[in-house]
C-alpha atoms as a PDB file:
ATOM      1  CA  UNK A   1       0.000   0.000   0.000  1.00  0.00           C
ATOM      2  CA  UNK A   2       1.027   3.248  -0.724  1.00  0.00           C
ATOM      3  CA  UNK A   3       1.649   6.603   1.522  1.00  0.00           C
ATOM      4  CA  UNK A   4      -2.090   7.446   2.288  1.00  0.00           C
ATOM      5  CA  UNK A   5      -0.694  10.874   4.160  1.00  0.00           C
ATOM      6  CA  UNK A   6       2.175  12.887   4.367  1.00  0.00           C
ATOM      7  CA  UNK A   7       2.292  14.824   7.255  1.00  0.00           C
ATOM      8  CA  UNK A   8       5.650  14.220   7.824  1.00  0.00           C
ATOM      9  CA  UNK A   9       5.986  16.176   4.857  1.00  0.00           C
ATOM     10  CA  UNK A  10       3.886  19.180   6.163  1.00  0.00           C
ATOM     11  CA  UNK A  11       5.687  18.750   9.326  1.00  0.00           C
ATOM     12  CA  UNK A  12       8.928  19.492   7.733  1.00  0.00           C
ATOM     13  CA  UNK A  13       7.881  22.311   5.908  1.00  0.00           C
ATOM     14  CA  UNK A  14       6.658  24.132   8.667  1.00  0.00           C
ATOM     15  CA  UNK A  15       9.519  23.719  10.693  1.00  0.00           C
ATOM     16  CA  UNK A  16       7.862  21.127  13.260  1.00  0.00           C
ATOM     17  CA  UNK A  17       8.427  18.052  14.703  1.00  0.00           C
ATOM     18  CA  UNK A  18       6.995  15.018  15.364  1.00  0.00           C
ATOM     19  CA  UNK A  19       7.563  15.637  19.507  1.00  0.00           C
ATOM     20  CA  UNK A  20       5.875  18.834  19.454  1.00  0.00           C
ATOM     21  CA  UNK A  21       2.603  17.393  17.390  1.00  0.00           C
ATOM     22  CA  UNK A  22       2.554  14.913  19.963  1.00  0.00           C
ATOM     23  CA  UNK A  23       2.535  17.237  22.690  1.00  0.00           C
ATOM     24  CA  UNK A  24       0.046  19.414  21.122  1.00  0.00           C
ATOM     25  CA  UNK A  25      -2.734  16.488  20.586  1.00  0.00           C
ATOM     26  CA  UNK A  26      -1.027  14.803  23.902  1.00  0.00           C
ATOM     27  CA  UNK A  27      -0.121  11.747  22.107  1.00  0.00           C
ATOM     28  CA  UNK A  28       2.654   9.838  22.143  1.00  0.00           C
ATOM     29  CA  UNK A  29       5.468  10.368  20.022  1.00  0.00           C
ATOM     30  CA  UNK A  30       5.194   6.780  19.073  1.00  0.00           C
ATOM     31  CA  UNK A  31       2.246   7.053  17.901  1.00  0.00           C
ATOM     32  CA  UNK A  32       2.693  10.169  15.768  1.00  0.00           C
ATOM     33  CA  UNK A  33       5.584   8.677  14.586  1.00  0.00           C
ATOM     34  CA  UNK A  34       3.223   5.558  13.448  1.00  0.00           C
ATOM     35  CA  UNK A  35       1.591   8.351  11.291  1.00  0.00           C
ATOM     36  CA  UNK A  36       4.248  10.317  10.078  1.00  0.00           C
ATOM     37  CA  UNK A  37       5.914   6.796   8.515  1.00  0.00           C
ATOM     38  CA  UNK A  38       2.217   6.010   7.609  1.00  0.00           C
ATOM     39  CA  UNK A  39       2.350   2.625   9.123  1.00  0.00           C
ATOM     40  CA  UNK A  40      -1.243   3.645  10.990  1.00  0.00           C
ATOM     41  CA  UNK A  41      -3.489   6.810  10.020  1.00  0.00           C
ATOM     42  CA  UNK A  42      -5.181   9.332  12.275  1.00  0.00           C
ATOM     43  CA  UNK A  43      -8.691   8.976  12.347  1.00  0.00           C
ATOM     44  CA  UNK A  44     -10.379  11.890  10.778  1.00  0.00           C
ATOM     45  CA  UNK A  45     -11.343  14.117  13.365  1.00  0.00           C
ATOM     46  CA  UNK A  46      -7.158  13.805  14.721  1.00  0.00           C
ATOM     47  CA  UNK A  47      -6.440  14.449  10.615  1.00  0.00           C
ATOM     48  CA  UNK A  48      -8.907  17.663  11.111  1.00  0.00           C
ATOM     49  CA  UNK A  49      -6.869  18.648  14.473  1.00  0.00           C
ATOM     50  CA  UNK A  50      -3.398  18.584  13.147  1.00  0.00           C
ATOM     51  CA  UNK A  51      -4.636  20.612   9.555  1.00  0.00           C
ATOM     52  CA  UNK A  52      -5.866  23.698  12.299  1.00  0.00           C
ATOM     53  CA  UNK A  53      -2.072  23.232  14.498  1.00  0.00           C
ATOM     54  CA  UNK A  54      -0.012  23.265  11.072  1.00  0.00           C
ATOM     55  CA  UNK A  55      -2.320  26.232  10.015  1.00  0.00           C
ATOM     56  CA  UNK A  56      -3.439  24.041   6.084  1.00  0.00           C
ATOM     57  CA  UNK A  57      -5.998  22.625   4.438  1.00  0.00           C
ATOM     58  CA  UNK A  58      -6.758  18.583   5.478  1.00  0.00           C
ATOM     59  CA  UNK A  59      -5.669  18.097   1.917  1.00  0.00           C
ATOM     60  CA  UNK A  60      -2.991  19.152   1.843  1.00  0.00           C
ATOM     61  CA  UNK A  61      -2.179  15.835   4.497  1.00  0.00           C
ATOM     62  CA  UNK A  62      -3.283  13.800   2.145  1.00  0.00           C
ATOM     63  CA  UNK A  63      -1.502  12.269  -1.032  1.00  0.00           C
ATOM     64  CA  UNK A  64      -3.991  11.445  -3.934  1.00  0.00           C
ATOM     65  CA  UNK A  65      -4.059   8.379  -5.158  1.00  0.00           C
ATOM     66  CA  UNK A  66      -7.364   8.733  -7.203  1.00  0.00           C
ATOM     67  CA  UNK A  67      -5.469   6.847 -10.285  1.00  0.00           C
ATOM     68  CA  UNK A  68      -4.408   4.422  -7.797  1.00  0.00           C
ATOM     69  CA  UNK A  69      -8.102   3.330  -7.051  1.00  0.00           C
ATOM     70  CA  UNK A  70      -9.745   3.813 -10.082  1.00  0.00           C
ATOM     71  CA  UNK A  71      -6.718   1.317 -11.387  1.00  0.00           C
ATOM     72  CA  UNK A  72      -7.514  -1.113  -8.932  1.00  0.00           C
ATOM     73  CA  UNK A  73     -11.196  -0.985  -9.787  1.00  0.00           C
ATOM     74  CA  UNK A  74     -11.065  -1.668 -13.185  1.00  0.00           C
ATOM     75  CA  UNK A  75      -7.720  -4.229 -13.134  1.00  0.00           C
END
């Protein structure tokens, strides 16, 4: 499977770290770390939380991979 998000990517780019998302949802850094490698994904209301502390869009945590499924639909 494929990266679903990169926030580790958004992280970086904002000059943040994985230790101080933690601390701001009051997570563990394990955990966030989980994320960031995209081993496990947020759910969608932590995905909404961490878009409004890195000041974007939700989209922009997100890769696309619209080809991706509509190739696995038809194949």
């Amino acid at each position: 499977m494929n990266d679903l998000n990169c926030i580790k990517v958004v992280l970086v780019q904002k000059k943040k770290t994985g230790k101080w998302l933690a601390e701001q949802l009051h997570k563990s850094p394990c955990t966030v770390s989980k994320w960031c490698s995209n081993t496990t994904q947020p759910d969608l209301l932590v995905l909404n939380r961490i878009a409004q502390l890195l000041e974007v869009d939700v989209k922009d945590l997100l890769n696309d991979t619209s080809f991706e499924t509509q190739e696995s639909l038809y194949h």
